[in-house]
N, C-alpha and C. Protein backbone atom coordinates (compact mmCIF):
# COMPACT_ATOMS: atom_id res chain seq x y z
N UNK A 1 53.96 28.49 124.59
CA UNK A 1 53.26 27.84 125.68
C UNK A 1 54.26 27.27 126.66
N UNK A 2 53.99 26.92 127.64
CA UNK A 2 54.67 26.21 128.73
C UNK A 2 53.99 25.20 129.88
N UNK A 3 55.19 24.08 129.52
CA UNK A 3 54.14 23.02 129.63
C UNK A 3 54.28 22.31 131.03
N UNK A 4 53.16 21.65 131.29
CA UNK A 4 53.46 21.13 132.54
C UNK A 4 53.36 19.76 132.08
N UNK A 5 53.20 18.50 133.47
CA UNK A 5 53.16 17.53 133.31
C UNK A 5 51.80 17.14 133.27
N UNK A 6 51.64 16.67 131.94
CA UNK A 6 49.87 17.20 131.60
C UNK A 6 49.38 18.10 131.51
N UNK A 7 49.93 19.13 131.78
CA UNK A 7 48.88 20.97 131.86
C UNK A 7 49.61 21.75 131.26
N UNK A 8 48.46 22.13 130.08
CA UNK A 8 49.28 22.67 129.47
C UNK A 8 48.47 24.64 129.95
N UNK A 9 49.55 25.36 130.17
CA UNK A 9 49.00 26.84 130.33
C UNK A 9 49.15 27.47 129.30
N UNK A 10 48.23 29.04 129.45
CA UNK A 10 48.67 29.81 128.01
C UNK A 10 49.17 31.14 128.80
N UNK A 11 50.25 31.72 128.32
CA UNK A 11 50.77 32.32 129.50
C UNK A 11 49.99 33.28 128.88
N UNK A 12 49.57 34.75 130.22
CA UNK A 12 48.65 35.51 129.91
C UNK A 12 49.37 36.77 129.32
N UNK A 13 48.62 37.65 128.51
CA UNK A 13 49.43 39.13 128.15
C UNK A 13 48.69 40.49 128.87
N UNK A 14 49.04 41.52 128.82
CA UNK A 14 48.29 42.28 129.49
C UNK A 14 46.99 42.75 128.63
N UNK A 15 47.25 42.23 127.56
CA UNK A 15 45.50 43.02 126.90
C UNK A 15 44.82 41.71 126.43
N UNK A 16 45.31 40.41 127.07
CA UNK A 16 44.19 39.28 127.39
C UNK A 16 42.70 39.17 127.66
N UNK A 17 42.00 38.91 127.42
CA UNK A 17 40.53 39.44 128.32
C UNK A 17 39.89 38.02 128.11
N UNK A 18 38.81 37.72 129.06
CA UNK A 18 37.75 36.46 128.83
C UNK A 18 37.01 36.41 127.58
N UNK A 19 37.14 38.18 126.90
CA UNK A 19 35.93 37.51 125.69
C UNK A 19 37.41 37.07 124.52
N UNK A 20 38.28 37.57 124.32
CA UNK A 20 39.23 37.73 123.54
C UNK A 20 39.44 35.57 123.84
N UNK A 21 39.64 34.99 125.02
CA UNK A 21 39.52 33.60 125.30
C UNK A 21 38.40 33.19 124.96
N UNK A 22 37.45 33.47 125.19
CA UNK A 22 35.88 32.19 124.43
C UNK A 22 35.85 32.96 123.25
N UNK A 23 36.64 33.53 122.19
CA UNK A 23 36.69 33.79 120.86
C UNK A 23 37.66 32.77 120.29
N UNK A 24 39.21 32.90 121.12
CA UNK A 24 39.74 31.50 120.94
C UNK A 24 39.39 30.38 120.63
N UNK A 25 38.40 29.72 121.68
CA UNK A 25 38.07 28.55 122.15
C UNK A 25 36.82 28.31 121.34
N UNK A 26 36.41 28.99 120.98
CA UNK A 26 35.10 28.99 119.73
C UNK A 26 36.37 28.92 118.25
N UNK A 27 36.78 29.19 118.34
CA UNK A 27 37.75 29.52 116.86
C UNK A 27 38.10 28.57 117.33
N UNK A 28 39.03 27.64 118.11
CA UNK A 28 40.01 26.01 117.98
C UNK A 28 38.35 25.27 117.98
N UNK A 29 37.59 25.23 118.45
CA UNK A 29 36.38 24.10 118.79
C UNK A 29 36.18 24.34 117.12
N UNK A 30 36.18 25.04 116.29
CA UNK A 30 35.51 24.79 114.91
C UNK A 30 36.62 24.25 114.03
N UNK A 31 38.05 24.71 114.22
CA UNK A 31 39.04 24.25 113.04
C UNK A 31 39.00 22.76 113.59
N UNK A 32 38.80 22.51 114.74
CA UNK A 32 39.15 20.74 114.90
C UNK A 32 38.25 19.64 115.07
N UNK A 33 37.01 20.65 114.42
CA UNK A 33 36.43 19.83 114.18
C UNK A 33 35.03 19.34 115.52
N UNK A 34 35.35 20.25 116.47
CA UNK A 34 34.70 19.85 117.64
C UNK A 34 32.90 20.31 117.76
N UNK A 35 32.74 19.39 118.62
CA UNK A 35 31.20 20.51 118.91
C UNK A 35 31.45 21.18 119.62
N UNK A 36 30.18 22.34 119.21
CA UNK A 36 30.36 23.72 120.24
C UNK A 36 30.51 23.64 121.42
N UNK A 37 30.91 24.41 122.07
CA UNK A 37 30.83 24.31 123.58
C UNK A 37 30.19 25.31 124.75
N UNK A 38 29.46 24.89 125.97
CA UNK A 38 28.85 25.97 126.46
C UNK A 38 30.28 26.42 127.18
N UNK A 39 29.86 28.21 128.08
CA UNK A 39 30.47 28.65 128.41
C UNK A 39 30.44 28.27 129.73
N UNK A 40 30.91 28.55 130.94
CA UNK A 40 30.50 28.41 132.83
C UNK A 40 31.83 29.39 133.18
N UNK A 41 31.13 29.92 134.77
CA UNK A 41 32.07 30.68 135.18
C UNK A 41 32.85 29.68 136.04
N UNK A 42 34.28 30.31 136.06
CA UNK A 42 34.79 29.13 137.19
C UNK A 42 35.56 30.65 137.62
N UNK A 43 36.09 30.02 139.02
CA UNK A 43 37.26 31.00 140.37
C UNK A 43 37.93 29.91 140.90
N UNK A 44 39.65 30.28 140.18
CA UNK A 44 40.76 29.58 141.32
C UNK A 44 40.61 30.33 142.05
N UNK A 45 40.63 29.47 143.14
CA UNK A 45 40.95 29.85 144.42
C UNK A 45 40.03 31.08 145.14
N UNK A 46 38.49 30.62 144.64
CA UNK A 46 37.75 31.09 145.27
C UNK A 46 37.22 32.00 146.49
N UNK A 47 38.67 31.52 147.51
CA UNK A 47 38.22 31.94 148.47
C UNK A 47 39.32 33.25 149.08
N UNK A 48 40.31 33.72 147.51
CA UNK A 48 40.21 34.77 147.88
C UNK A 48 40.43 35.28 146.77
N UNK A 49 41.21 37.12 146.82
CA UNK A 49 40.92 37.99 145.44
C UNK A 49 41.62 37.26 144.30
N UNK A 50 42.53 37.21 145.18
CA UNK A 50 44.29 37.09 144.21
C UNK A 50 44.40 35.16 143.69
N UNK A 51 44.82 34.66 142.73
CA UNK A 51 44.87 33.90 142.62
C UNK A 51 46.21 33.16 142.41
N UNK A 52 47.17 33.71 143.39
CA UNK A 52 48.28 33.39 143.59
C UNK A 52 48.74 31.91 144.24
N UNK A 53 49.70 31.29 143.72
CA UNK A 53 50.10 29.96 143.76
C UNK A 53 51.90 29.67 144.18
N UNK A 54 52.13 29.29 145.46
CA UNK A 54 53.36 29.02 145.28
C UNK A 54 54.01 27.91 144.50
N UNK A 55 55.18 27.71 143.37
CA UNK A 55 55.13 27.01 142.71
C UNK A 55 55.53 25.41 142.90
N UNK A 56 56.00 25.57 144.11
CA UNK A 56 56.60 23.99 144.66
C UNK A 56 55.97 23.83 146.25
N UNK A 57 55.10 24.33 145.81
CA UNK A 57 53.96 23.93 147.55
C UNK A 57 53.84 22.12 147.55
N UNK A 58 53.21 21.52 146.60
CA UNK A 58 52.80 20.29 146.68
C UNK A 58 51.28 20.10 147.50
N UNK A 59 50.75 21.21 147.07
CA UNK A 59 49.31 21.27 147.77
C UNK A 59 47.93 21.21 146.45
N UNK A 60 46.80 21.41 146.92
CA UNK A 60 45.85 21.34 146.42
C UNK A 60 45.47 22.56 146.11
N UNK A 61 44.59 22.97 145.18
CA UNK A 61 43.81 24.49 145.15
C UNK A 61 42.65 24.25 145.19
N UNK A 62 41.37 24.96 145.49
CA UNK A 62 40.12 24.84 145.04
C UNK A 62 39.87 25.34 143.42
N UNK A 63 38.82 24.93 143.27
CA UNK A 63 38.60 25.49 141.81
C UNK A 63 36.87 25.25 141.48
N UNK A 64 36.37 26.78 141.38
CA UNK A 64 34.54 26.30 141.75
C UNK A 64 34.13 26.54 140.42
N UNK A 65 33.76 25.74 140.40
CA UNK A 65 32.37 25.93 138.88
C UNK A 65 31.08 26.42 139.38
N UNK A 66 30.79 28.18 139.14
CA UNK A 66 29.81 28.77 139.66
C UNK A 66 28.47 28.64 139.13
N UNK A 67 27.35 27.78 139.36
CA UNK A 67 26.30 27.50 139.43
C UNK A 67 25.40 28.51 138.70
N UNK A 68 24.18 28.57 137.76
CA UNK A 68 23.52 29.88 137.63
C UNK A 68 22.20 29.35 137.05
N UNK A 69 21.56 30.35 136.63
CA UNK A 69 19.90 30.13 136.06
C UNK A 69 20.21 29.02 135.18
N UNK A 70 21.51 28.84 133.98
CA UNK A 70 21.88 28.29 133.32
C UNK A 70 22.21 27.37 133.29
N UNK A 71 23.19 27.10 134.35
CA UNK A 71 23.83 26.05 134.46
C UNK A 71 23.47 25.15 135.86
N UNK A 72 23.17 24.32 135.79
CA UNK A 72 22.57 23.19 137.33
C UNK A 72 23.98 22.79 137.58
N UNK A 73 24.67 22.59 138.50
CA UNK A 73 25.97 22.24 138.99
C UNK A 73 25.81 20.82 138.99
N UNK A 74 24.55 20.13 139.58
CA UNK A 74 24.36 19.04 139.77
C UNK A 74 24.58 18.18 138.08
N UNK A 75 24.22 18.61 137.28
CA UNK A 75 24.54 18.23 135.83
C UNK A 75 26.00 17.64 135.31
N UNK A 76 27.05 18.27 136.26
CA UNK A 76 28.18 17.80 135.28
C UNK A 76 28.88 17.02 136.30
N UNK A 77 29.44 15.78 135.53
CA UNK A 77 29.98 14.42 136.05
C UNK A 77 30.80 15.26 136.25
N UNK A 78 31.32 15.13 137.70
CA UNK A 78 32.78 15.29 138.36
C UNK A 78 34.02 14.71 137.67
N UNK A 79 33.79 13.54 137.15
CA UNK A 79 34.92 12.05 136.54
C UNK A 79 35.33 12.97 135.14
N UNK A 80 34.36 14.13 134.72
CA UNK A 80 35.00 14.71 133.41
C UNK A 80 35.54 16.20 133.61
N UNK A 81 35.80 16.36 134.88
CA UNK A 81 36.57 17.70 135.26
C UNK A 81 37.96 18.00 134.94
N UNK A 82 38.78 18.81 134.18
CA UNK A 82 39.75 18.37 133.94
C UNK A 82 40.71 20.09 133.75
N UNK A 83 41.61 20.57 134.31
CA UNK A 83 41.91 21.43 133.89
C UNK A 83 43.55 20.74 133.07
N UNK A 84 43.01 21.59 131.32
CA UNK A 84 43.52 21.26 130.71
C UNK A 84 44.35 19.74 130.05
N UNK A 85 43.73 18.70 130.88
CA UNK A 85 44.10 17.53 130.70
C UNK A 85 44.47 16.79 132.19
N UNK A 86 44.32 18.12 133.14
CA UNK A 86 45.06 16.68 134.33
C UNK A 86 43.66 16.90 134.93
N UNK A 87 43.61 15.43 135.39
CA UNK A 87 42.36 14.92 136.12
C UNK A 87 42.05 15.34 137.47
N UNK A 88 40.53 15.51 138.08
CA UNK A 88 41.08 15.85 139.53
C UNK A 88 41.69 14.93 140.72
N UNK A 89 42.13 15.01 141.45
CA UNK A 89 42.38 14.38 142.52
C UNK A 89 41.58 14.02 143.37
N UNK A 90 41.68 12.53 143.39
CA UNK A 90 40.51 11.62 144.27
C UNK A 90 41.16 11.48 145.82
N UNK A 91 39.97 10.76 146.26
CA UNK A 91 39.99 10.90 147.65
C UNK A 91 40.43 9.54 147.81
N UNK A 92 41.71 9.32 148.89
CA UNK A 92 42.54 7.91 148.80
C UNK A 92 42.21 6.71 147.52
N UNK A 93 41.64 6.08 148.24
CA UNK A 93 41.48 4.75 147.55
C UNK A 93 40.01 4.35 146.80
N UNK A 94 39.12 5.37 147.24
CA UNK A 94 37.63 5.11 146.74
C UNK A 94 37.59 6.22 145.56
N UNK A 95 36.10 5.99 145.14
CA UNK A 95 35.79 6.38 144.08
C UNK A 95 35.13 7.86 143.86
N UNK A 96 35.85 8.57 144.63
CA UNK A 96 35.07 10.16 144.90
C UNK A 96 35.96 11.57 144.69
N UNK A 97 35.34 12.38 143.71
CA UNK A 97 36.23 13.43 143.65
C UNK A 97 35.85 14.04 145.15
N UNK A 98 37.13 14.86 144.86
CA UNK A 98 37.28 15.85 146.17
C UNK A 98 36.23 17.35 145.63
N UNK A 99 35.48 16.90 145.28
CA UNK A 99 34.65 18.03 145.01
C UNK A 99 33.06 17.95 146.03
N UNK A 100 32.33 19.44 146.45
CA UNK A 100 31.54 19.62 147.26
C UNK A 100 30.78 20.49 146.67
N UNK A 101 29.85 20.19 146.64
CA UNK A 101 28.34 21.49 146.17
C UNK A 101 28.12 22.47 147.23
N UNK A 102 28.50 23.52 147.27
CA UNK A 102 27.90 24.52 148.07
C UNK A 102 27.70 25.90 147.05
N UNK A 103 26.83 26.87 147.72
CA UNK A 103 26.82 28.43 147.02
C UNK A 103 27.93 28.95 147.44
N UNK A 104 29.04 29.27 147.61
CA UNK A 104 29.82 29.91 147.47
C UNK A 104 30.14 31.16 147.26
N UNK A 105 29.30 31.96 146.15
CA UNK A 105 29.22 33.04 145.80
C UNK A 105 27.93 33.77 146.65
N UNK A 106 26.97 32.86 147.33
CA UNK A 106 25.96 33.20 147.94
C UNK A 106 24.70 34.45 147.16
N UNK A 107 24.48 33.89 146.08
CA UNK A 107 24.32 33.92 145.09
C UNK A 107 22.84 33.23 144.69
N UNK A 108 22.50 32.38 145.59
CA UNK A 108 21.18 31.47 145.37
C UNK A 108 21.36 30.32 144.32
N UNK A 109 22.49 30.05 144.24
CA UNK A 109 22.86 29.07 143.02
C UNK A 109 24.17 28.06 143.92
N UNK A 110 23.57 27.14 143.34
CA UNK A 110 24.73 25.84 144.35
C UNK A 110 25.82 25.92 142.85
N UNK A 111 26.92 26.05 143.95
CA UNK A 111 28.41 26.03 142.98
C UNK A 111 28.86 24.37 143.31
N UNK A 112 30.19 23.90 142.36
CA UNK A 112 31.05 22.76 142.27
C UNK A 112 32.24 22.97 142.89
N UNK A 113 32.78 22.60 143.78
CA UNK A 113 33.80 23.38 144.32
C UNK A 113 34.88 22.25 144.34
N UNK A 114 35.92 21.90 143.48
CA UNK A 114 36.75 20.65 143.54
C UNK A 114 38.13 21.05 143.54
N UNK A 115 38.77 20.41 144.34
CA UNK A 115 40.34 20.53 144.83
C UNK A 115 40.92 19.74 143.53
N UNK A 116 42.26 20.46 142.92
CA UNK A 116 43.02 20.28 142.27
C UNK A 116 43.99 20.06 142.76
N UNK A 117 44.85 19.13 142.02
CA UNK A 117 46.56 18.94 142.43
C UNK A 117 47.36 19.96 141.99
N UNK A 118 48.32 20.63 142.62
CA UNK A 118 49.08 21.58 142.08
C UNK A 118 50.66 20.72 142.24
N UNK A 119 50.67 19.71 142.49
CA UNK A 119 51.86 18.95 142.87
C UNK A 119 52.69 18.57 141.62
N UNK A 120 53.72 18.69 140.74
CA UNK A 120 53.98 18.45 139.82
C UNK A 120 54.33 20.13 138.54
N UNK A 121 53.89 20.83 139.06
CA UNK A 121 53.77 22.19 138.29
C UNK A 121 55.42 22.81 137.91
N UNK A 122 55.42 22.15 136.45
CA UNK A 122 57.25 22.84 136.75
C UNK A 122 56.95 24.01 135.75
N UNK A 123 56.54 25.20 136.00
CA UNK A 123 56.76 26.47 134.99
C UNK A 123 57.34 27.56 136.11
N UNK A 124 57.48 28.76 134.65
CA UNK A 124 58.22 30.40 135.34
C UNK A 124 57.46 30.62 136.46
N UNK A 125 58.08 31.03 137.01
CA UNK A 125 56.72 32.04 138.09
C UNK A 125 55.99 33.48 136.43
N UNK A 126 54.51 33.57 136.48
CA UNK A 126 54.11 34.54 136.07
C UNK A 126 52.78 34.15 136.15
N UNK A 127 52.28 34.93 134.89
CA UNK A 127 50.82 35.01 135.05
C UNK A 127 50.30 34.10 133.80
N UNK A 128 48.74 33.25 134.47
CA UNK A 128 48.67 32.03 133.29
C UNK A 128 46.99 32.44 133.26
N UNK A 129 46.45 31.77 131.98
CA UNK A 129 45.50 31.53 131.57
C UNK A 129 44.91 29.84 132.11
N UNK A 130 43.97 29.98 133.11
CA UNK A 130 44.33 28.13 133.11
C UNK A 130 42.57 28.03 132.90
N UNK A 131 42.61 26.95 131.43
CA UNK A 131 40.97 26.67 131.28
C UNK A 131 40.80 25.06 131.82
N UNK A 132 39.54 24.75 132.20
CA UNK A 132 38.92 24.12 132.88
C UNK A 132 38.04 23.47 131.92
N UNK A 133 38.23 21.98 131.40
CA UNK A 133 37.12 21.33 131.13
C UNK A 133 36.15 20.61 131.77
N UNK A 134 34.70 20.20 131.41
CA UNK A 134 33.82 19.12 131.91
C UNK A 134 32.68 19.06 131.08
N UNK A 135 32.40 17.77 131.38
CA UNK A 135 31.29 17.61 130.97
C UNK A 135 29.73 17.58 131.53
N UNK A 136 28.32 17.65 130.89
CA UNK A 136 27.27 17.41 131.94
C UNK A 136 26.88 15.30 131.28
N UNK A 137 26.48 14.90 132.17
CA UNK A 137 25.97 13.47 132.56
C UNK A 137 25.37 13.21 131.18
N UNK A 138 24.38 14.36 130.69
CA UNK A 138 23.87 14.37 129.20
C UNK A 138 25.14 14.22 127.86
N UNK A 139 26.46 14.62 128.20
CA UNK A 139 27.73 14.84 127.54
C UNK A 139 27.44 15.99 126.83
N UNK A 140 26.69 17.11 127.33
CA UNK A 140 26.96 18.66 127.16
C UNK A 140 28.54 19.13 127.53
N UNK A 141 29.37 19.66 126.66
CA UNK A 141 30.86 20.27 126.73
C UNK A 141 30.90 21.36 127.42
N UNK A 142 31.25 21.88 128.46
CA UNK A 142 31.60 22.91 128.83
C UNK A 142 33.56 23.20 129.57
N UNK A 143 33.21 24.92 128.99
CA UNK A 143 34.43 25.39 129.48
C UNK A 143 34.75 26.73 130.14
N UNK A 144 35.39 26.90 130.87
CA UNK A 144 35.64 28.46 131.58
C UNK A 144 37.09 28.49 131.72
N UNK A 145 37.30 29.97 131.72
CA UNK A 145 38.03 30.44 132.14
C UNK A 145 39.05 30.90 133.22
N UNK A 146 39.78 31.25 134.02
CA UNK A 146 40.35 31.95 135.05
C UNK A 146 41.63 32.52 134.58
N UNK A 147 42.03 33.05 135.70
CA UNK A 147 43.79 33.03 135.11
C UNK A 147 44.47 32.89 137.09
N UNK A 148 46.04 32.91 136.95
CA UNK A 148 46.47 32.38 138.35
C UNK A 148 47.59 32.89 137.55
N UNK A 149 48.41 32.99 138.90
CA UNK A 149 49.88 33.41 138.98
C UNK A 149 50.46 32.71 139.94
N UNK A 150 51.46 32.37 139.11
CA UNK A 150 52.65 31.19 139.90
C UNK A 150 54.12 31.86 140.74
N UNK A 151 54.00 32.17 141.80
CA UNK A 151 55.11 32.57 142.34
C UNK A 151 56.33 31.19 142.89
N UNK A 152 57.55 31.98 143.06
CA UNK A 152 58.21 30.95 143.71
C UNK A 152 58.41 31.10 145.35
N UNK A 153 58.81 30.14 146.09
CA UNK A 153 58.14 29.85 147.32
C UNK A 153 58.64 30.99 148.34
């Protein structure tokens, strides 16, 4: 693994896949004891294909939690968003994530769309697995997937 400050990534391989990850994450949620967890789709960097990252930008990314028959967006406390342990980034001095409800995918389903800190990121440039926790208001667990690639500047 390779670690950040708070974030921890799983670097990706080429025969990685999303189900091969929520087989993982179902397999660690039972050895430790955890409750199950639902699944949600999430997209770094939504707003385009590639999910490429320069590694010493000191900027923000988006990161959407895509909305569905399943999942109400409105359900999960923002305050428990967390990829991999680092919290999101608030807005100055008040009490508000930088996160916005819109459809996104245009899709008929309102997505979560919240800016992350990428400020602090000391790994290789390559390709990562980065999962996304939160919770819903009820303290329903959920988690998704993506992956991103870290270039240097």
């Amino acid at each position: 693994m390779v670690y950040l400050i708070g974030l921890v990534l799983a670097q990706c391989t080429a025969a990685s896949s999303a189900a091969s990850t929520d087989l993982q994450l179902a397999q660690s949620s039972r050895l430790f004891g955890a409750d199950p967890t639902s699944s949600m789709r999430i997209d770094i960097k939504p707003d385009t294909e590639t999910n490429i990252i320069k590694r010493n930008s000191g900027r923000v990314i988006p990161v959407a939690i895509m909305g569905s028959p399943a999942l109400e967006v409105v359900s999960i406390n923002p305050r428990t968003i967390s990829l991999e342990g680092v919290d999101l980034m608030l807005i100055g001095k008040s009490d508000k994530s930088l996160c916005k409800q819109i459809d996104i995918d245009a899709d008929g389903h309102t997505d979560l769309v919240c800016d992350v800190r990428t400020t602090g990121f000391r790994v290789k440039p390559g390709s990562y697995t980065i999962r996304l926790k939160a919770e819903t208001y009820d303290k329903t667990s959920l988690r998704g997937t993506d992956y991103l690639r870290i270039v240097d500047n």
